[in-house]
N, C-alpha and C. Protein backbone atom coordinates (compact mmCIF):
# COMPACT_ATOMS: atom_id res chain seq x y z
N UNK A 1 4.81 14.29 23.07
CA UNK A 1 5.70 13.28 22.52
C UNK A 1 6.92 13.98 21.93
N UNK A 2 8.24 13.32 21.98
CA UNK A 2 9.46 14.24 21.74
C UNK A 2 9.51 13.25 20.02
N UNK A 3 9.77 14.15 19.40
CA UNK A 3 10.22 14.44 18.29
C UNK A 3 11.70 13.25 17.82
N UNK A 4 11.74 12.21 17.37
CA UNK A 4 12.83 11.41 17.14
C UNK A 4 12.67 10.86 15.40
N UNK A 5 14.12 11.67 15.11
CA UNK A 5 14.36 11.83 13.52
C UNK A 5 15.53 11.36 12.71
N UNK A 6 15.27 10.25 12.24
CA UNK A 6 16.84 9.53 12.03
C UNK A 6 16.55 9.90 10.41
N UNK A 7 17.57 10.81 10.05
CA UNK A 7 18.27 10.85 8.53
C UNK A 7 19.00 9.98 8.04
N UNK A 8 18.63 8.83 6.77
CA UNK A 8 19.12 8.24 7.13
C UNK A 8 20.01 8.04 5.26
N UNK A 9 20.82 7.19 5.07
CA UNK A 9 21.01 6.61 3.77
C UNK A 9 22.62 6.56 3.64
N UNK A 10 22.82 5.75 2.70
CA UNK A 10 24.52 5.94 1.97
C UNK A 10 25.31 7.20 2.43
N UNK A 11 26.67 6.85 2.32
CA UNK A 11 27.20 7.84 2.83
C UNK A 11 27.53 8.60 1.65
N UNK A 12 27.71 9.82 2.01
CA UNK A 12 27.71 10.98 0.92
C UNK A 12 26.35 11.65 0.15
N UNK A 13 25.01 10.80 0.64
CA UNK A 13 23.53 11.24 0.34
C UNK A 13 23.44 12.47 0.80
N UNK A 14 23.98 13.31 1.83
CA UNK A 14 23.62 14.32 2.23
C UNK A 14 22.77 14.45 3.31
N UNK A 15 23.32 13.91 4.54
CA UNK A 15 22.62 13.09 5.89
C UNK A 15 22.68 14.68 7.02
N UNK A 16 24.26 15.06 7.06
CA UNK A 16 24.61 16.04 7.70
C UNK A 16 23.89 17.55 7.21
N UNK A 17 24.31 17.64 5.85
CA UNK A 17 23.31 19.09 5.06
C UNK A 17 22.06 19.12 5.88
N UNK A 18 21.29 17.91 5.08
CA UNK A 18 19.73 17.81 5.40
C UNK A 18 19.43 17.92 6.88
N UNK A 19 20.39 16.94 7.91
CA UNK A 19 19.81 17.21 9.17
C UNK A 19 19.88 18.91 9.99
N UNK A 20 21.34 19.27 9.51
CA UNK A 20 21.53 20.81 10.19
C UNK A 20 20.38 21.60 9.38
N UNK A 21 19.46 21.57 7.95
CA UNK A 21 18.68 22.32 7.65
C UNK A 21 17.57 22.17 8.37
N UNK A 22 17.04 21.08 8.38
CA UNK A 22 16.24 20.33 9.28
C UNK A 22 15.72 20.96 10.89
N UNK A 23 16.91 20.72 11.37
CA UNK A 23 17.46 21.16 12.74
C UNK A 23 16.53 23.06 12.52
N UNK A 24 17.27 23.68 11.40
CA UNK A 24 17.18 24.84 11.71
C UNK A 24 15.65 25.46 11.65
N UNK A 25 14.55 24.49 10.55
CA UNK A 25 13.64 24.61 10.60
C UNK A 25 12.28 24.20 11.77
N UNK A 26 12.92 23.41 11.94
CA UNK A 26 12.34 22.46 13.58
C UNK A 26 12.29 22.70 14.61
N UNK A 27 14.28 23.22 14.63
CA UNK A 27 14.26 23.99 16.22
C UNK A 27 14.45 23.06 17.16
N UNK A 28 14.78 21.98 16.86
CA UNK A 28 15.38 20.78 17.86
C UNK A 28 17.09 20.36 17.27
N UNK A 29 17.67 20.44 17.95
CA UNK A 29 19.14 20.11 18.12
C UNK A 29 19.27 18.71 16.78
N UNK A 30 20.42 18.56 16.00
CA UNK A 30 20.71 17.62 14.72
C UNK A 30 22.26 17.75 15.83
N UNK A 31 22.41 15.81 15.21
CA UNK A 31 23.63 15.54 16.00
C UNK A 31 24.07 14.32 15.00
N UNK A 32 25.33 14.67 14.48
CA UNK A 32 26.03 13.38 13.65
C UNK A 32 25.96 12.43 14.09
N UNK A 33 25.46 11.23 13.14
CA UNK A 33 25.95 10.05 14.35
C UNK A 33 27.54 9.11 13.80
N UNK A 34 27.52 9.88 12.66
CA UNK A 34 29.25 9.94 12.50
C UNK A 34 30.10 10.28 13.81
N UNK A 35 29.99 11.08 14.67
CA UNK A 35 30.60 11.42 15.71
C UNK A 35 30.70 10.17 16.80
N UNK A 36 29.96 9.44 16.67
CA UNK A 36 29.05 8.17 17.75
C UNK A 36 30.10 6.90 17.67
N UNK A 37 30.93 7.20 16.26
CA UNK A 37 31.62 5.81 16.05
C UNK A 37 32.63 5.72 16.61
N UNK A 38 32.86 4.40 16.92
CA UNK A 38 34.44 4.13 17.80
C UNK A 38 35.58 4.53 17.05
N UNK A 39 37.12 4.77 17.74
CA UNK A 39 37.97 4.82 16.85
C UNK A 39 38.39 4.23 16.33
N UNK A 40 37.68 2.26 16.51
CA UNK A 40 38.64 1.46 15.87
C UNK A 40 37.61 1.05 14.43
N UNK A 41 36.50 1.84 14.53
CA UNK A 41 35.17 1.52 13.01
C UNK A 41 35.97 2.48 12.30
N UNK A 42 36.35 4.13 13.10
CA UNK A 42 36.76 4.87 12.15
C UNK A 42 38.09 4.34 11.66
N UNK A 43 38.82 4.00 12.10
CA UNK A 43 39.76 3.35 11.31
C UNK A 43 39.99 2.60 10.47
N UNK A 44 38.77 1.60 10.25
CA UNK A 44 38.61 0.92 9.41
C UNK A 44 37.98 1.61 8.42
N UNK A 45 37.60 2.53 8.34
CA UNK A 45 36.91 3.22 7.37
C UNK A 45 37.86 3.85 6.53
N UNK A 46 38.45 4.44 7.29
CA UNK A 46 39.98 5.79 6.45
C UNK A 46 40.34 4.49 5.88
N UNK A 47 40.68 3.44 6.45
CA UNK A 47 41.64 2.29 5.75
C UNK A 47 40.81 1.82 4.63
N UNK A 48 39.28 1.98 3.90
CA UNK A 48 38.94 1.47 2.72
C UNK A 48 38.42 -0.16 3.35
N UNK A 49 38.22 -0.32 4.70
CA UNK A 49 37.86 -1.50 5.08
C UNK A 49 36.19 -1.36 5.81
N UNK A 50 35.26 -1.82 4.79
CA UNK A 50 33.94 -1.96 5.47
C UNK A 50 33.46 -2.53 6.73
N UNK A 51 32.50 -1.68 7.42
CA UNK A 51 32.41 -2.17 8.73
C UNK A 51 31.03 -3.72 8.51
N UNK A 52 31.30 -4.38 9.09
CA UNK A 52 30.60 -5.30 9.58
C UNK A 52 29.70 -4.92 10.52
N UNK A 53 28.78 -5.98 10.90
CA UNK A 53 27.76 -5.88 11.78
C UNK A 53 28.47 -5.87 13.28
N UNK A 54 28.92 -6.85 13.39
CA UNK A 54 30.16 -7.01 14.59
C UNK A 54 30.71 -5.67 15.41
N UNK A 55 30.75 -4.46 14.10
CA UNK A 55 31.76 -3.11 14.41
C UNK A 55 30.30 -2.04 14.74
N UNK A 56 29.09 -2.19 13.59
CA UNK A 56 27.82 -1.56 13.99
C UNK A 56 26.78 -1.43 15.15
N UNK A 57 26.84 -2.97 15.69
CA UNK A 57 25.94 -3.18 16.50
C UNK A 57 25.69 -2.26 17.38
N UNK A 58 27.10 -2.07 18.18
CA UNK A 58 27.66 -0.77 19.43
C UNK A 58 27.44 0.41 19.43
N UNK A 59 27.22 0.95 17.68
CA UNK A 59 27.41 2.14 17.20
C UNK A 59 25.29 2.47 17.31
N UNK A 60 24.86 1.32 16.63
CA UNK A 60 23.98 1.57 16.83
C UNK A 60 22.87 1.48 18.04
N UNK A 61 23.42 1.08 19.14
CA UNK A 61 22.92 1.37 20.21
C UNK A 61 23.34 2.54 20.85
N UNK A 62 24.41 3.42 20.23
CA UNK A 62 24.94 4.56 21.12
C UNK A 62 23.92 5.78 20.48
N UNK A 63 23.50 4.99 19.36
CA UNK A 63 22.66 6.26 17.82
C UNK A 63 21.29 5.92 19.32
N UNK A 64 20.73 4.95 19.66
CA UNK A 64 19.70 4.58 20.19
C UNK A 64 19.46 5.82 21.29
N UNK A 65 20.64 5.78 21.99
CA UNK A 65 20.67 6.02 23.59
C UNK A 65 20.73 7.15 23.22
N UNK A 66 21.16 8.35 22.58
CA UNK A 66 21.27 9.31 22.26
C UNK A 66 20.08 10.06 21.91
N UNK A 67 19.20 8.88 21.07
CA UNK A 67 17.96 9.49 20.65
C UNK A 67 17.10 9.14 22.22
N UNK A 68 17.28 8.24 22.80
CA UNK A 68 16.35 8.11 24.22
C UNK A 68 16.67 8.97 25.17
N UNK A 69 18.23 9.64 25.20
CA UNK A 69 18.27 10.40 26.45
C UNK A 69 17.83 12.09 25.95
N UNK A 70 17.86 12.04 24.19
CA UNK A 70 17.97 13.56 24.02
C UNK A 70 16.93 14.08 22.98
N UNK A 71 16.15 13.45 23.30
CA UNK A 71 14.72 13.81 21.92
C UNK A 71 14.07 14.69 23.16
N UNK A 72 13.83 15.88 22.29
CA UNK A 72 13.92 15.87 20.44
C UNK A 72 14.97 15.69 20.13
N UNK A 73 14.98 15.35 18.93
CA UNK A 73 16.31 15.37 18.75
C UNK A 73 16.79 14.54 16.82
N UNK A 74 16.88 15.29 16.18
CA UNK A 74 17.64 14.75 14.43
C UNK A 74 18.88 14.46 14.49
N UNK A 75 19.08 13.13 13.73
CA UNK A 75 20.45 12.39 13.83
C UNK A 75 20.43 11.54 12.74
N UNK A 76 21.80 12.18 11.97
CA UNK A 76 22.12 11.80 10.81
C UNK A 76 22.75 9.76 11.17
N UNK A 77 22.41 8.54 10.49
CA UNK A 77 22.83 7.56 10.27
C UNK A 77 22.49 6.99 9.25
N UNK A 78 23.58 6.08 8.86
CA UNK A 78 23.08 4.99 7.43
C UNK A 78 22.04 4.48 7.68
N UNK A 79 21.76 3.47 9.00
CA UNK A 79 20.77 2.63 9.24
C UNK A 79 20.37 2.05 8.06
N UNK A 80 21.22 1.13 7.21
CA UNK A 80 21.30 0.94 5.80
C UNK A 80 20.37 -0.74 5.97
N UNK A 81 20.57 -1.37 7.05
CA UNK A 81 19.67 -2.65 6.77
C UNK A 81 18.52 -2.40 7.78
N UNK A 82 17.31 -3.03 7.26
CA UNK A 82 16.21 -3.10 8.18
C UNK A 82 16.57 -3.68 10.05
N UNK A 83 17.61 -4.87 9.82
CA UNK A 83 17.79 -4.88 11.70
C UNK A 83 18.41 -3.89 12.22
N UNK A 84 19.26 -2.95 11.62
CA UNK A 84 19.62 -1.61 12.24
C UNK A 84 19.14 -0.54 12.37
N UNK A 85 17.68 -0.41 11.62
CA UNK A 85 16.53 0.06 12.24
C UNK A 85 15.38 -0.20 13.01
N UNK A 86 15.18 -1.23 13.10
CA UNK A 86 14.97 -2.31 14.11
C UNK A 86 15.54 -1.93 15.67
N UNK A 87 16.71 -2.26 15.24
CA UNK A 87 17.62 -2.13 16.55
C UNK A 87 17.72 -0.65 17.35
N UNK A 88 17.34 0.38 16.38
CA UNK A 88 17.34 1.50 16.62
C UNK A 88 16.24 2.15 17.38
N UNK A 89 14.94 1.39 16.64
CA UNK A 89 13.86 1.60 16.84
C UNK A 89 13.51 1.31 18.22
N UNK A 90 13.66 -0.05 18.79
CA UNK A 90 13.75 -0.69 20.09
C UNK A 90 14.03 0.09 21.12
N UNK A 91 15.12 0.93 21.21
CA UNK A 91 15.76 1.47 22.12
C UNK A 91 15.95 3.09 22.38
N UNK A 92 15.13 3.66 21.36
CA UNK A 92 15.08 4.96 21.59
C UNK A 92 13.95 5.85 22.28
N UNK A 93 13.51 4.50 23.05
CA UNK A 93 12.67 5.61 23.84
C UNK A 93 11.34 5.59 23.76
N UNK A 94 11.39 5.43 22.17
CA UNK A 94 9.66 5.97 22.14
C UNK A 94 9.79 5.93 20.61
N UNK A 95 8.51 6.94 19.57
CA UNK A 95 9.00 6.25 18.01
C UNK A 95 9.65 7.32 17.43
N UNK A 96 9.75 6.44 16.40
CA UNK A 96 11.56 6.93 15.43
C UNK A 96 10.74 7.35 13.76
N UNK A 97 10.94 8.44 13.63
CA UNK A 97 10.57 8.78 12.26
C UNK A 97 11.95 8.58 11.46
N UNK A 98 12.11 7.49 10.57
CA UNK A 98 13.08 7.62 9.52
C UNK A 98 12.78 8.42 8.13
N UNK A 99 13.98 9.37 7.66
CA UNK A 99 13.70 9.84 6.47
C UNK A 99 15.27 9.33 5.43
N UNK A 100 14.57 8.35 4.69
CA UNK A 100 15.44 7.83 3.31
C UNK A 100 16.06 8.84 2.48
N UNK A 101 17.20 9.38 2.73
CA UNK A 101 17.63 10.16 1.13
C UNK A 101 17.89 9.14 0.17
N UNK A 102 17.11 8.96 -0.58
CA UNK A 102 17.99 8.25 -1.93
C UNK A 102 18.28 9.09 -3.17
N UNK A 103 19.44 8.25 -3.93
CA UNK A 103 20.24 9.30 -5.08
C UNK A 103 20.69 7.43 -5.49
N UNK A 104 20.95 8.27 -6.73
CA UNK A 104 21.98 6.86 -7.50
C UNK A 104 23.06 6.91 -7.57
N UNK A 105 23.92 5.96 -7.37
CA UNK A 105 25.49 5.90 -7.02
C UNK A 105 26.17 6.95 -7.84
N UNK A 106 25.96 6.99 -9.27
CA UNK A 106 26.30 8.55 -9.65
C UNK A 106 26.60 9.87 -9.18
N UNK A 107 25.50 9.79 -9.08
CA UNK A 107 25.12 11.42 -7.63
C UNK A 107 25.76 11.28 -7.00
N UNK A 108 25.31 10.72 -6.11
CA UNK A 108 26.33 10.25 -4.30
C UNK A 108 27.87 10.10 -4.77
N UNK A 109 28.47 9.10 -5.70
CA UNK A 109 29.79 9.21 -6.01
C UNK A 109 30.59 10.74 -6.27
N UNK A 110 29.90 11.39 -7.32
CA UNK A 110 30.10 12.83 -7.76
C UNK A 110 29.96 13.50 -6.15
N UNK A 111 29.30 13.02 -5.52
CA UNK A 111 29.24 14.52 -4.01
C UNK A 111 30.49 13.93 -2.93
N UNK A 112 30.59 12.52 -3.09
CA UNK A 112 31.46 12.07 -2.35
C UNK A 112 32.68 12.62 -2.63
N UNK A 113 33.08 12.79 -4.16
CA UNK A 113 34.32 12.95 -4.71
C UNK A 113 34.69 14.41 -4.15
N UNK A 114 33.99 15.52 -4.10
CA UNK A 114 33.69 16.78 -4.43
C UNK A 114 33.85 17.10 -2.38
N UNK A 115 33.93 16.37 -2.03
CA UNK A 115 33.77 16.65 -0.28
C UNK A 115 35.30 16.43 0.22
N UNK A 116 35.81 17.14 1.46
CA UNK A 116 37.07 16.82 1.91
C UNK A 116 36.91 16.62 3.32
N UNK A 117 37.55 16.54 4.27
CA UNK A 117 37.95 16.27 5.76
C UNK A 117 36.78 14.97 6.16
N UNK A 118 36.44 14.36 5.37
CA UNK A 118 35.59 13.37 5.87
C UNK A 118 36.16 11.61 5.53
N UNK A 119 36.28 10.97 6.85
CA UNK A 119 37.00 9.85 6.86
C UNK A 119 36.48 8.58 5.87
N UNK A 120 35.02 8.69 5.33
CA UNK A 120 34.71 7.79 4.29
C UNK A 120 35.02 7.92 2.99
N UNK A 121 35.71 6.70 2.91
CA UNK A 121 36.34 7.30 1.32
C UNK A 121 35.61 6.53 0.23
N UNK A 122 35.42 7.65 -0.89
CA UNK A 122 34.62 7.33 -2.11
C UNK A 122 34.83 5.50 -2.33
N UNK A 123 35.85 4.67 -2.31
CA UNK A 123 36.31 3.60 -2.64
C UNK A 123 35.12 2.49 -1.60
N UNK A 124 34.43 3.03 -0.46
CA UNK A 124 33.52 2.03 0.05
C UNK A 124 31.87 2.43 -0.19
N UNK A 125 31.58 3.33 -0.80
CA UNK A 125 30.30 3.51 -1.38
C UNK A 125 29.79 2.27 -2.28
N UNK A 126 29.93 1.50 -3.24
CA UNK A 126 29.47 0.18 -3.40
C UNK A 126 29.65 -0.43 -1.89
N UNK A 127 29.79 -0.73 -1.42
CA UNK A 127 29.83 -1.34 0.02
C UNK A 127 28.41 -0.89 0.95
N UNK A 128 28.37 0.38 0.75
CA UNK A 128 27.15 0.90 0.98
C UNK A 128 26.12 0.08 0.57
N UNK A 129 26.07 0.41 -0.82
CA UNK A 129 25.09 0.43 -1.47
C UNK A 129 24.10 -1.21 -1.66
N UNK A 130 25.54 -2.26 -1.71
CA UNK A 130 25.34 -3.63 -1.38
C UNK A 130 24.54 -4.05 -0.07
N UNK A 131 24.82 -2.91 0.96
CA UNK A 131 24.27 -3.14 2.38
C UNK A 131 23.13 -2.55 2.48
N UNK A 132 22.83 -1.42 1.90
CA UNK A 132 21.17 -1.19 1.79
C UNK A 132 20.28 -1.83 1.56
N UNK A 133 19.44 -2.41 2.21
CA UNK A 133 18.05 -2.95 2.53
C UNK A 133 17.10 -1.59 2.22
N UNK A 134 16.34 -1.27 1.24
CA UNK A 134 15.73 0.03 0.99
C UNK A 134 14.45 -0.31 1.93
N UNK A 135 14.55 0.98 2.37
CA UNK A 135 12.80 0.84 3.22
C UNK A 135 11.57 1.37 2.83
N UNK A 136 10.90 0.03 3.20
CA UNK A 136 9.58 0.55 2.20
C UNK A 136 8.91 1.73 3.05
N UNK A 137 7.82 1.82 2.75
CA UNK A 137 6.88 3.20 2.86
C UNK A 137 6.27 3.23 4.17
N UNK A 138 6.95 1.71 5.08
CA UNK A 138 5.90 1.64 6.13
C UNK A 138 6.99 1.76 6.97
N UNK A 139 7.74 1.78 7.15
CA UNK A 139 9.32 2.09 7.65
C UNK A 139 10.07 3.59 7.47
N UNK A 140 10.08 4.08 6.67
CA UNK A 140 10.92 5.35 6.45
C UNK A 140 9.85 6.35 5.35
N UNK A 141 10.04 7.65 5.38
CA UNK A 141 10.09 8.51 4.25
C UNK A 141 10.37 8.95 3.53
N UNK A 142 10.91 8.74 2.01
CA UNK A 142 11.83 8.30 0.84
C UNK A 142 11.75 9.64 0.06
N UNK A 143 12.96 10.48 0.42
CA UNK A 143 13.16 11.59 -0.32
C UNK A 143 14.19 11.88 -1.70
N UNK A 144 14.04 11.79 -2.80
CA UNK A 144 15.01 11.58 -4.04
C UNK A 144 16.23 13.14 -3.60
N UNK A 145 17.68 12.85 -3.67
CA UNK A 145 18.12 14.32 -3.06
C UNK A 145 18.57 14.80 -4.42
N UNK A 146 18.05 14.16 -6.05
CA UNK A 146 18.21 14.57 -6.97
C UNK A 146 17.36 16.16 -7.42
N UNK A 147 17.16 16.83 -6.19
CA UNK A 147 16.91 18.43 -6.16
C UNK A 147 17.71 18.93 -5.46
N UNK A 148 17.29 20.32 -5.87
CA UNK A 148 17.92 21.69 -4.88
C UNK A 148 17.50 21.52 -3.12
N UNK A 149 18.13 21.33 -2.61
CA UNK A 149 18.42 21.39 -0.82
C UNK A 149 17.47 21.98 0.01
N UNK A 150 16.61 22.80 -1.12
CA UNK A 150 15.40 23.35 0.11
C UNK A 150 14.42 22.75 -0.87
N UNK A 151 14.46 22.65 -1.61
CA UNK A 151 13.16 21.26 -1.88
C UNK A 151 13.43 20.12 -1.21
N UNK A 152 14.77 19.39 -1.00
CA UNK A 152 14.52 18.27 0.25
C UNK A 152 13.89 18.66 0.92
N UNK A 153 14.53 19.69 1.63
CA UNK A 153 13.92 19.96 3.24
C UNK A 153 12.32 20.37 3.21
N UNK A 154 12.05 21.10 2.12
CA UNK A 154 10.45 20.90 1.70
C UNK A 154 10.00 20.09 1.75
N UNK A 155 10.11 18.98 1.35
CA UNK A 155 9.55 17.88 1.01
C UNK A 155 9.19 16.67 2.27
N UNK A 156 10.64 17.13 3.00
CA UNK A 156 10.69 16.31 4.14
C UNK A 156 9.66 16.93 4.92
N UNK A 157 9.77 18.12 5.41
CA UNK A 157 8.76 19.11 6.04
C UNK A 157 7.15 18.53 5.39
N UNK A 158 7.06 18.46 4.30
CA UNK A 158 5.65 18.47 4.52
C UNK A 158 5.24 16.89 4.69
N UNK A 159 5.76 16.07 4.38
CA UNK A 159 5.84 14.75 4.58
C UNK A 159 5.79 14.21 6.11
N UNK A 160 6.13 15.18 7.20
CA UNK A 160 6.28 14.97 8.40
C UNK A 160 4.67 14.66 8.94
N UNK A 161 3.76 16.24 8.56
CA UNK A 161 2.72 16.00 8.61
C UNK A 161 2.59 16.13 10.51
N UNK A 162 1.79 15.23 10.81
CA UNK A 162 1.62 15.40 12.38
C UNK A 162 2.32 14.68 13.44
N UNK A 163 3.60 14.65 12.31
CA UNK A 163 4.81 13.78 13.60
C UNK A 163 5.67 15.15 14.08
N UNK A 164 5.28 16.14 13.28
CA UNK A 164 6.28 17.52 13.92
C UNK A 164 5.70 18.13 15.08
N UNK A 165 7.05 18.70 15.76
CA UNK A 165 6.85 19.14 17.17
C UNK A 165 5.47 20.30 17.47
């Protein structure tokens, strides 16, 4: 069975960190799914304008197809409401291990602020956070990223258990 790993949460949780550490411990390829978005979502984003479902739907079937044509395979997304994991889930092939970073808007604001060359700007994080549907325990694996970076990845690691390759 191939290995399918969606990182998932608010933007600025630390989706990209966690998945390239991830990646390096695993040994299966981590792929943004920031990269996945159209240019007209990213535009709305630099512009401080939240995406709708309307602008997601697309995005999240490209997160899908990506995980169906290339698992193994870790990929950073919000997947912030339950139908966009849902939707994700459907189409990738086969099953989808989600792992939850959560942090409190604090945190995440402070890392958002503190980051550069990245098109989400601190000003739509409530937007986020309004759109999170948190997933319970039977859906995702809920990691607090209020530690040091190799205790995530610890944590995530042992939490995997017998879904790892």
């Amino acid at each position: 069975m191939s290995m399918r790993l969606v990182i998932m949460g608010v933007a600025g949780c630390g989706k990209s960190t966690v998945g390239a550490a991830l990646s390096e411990q695993l040994r299966i390829p981590y792929r943004d799914g920031d990269d996945l978005h159209s240019a007209d979502a990213v535009g709305k984003m630099r512009a401080g304008i939240p995406l709708n479902d309307d602008d997601r739907w697309p995005w999240l079937d490209r997160i899908a197809g990506v995980l169906n044509r290339e698992a193994p395979l870790i990929i950073g997304c919000s997947a912030l409401r339950r139908a966009y994991r849902d939707r994700i889930r459907s189409a990738a092939g086969g099953p989808v291990t989600f792992i939850h970073l959560a942090g409190d808007r604090d945190l995440i604001a402070a890392r958002m602020a503190s980051r550069s060359g990245h098109y989400m700007p601190l000003s739509l994080l409530d937007s986020q956070f309004a759109t999170l549907e948190r997933p319970g325990p039977d859906e995702a694996i809920e990691i607090s990223i209020d530690q040091p970076m190799d205790a995530v990845v610890a944590k995530i690691l042992s939490n995997l258990g017998d879904v790892r390759p």
